[in-house]
Protein backbone atom coordinates (compact mmCIF):
# COMPACT_ATOMS: atom_id res chain seq x y z
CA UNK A 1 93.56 52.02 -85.02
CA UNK A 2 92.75 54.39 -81.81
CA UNK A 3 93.23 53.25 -78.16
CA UNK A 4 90.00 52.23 -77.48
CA UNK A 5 90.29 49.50 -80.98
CA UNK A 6 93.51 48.14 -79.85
CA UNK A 7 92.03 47.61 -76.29
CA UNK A 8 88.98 45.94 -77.50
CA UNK A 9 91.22 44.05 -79.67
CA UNK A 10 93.61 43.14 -77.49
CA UNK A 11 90.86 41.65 -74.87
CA UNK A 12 89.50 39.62 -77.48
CA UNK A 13 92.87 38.38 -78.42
CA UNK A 14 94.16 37.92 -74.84
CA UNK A 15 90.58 35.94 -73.79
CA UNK A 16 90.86 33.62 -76.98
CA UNK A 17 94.36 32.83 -76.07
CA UNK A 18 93.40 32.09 -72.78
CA UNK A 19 90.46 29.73 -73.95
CA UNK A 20 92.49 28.17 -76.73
CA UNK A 21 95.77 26.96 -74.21
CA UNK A 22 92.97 25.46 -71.84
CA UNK A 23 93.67 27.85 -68.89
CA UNK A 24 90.42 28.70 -68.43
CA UNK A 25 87.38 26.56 -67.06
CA UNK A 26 85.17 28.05 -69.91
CA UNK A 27 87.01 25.34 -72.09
CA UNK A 28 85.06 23.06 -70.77
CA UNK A 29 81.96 24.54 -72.89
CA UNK A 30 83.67 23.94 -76.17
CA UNK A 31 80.56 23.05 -78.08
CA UNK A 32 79.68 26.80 -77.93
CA UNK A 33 82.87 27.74 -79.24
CA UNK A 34 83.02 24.42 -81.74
CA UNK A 35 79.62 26.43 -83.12
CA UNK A 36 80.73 28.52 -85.03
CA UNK A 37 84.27 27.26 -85.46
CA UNK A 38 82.57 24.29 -87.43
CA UNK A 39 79.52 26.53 -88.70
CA UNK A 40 81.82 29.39 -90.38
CA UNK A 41 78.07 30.82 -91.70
CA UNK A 42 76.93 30.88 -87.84
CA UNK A 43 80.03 33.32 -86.92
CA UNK A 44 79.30 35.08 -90.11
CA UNK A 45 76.42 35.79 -89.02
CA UNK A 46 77.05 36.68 -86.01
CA UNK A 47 79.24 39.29 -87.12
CA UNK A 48 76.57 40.55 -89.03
CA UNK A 49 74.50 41.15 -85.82
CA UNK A 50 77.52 42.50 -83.93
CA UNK A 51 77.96 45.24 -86.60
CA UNK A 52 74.59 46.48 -86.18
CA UNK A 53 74.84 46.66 -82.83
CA UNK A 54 78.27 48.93 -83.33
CA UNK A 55 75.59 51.13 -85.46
CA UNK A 56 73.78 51.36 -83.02
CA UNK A 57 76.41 53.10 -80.86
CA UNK A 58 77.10 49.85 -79.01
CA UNK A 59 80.42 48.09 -78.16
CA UNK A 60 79.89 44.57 -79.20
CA UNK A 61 80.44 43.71 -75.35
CA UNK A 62 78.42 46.46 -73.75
CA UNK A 63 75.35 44.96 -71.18
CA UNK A 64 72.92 45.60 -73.23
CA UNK A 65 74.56 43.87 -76.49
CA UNK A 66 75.44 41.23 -74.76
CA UNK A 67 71.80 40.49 -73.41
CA UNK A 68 70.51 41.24 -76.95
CA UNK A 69 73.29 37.96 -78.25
CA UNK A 70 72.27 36.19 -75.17
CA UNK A 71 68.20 36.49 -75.83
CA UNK A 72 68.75 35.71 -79.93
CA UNK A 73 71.08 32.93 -79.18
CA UNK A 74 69.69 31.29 -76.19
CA UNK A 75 72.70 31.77 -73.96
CA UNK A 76 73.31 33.27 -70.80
CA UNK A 77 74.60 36.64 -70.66
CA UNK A 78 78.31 35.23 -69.74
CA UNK A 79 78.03 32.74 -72.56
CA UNK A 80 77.07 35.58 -75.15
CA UNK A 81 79.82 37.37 -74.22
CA UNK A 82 82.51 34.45 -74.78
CA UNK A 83 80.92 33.64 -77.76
CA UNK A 84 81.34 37.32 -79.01
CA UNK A 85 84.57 38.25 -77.96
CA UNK A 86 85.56 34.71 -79.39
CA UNK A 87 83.67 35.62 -82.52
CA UNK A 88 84.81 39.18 -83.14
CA UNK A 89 88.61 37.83 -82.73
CA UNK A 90 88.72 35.48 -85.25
CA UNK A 91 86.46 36.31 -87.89
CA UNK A 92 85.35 40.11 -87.30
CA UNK A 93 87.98 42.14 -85.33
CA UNK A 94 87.06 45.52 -87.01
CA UNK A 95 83.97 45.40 -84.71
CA UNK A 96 84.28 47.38 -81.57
């Protein structure tokens, strides 16, 4: 795994720790996160959607991916983004 995989990895690691041990006032928004970790098809798919945006050239939490989750899922931008990272984390980490 290069530098830039481990990094990406690591955020998504660190930030799910952080949301998981309640530290963060995201928490309180745990239906979004409940989602998919009730819905194991919903973060499926949303991998699915994450790796085409990596074929597109795209980090998974560029600004433009992250507006593209935001507009399919009906989230705000910062709500896409926790949802991905979260995502990506546990059931996709090969996505960058």
């Amino acid at each position: 795994m290069n530098k830039a995989g481990i990094g990406a990895h690591l955020k998504a690691l660190i930030l799910g720790s952080t949301l998981l041990s309640g530290l963060s006032p995201v928490w309180a928004n745990s239906s979004l996160l409940e989602s998919v970790k009730q819905n194991p098809q919903k973060a499926k798919a949303l991998c699915s959607q994450l790796r085409a945006i990596n074929a597109q050239g795209l980090s998974y939490n560029s600004p433009e991916a992250v507006a593209q989750i935001a507009q399919q899922q009906g989230l705000s931008n910062t709500d896409a983004e926790i949802l991905s990272t979260y995502v990506v984390g546990l059931y996709c980490p090969e996505i960058r």
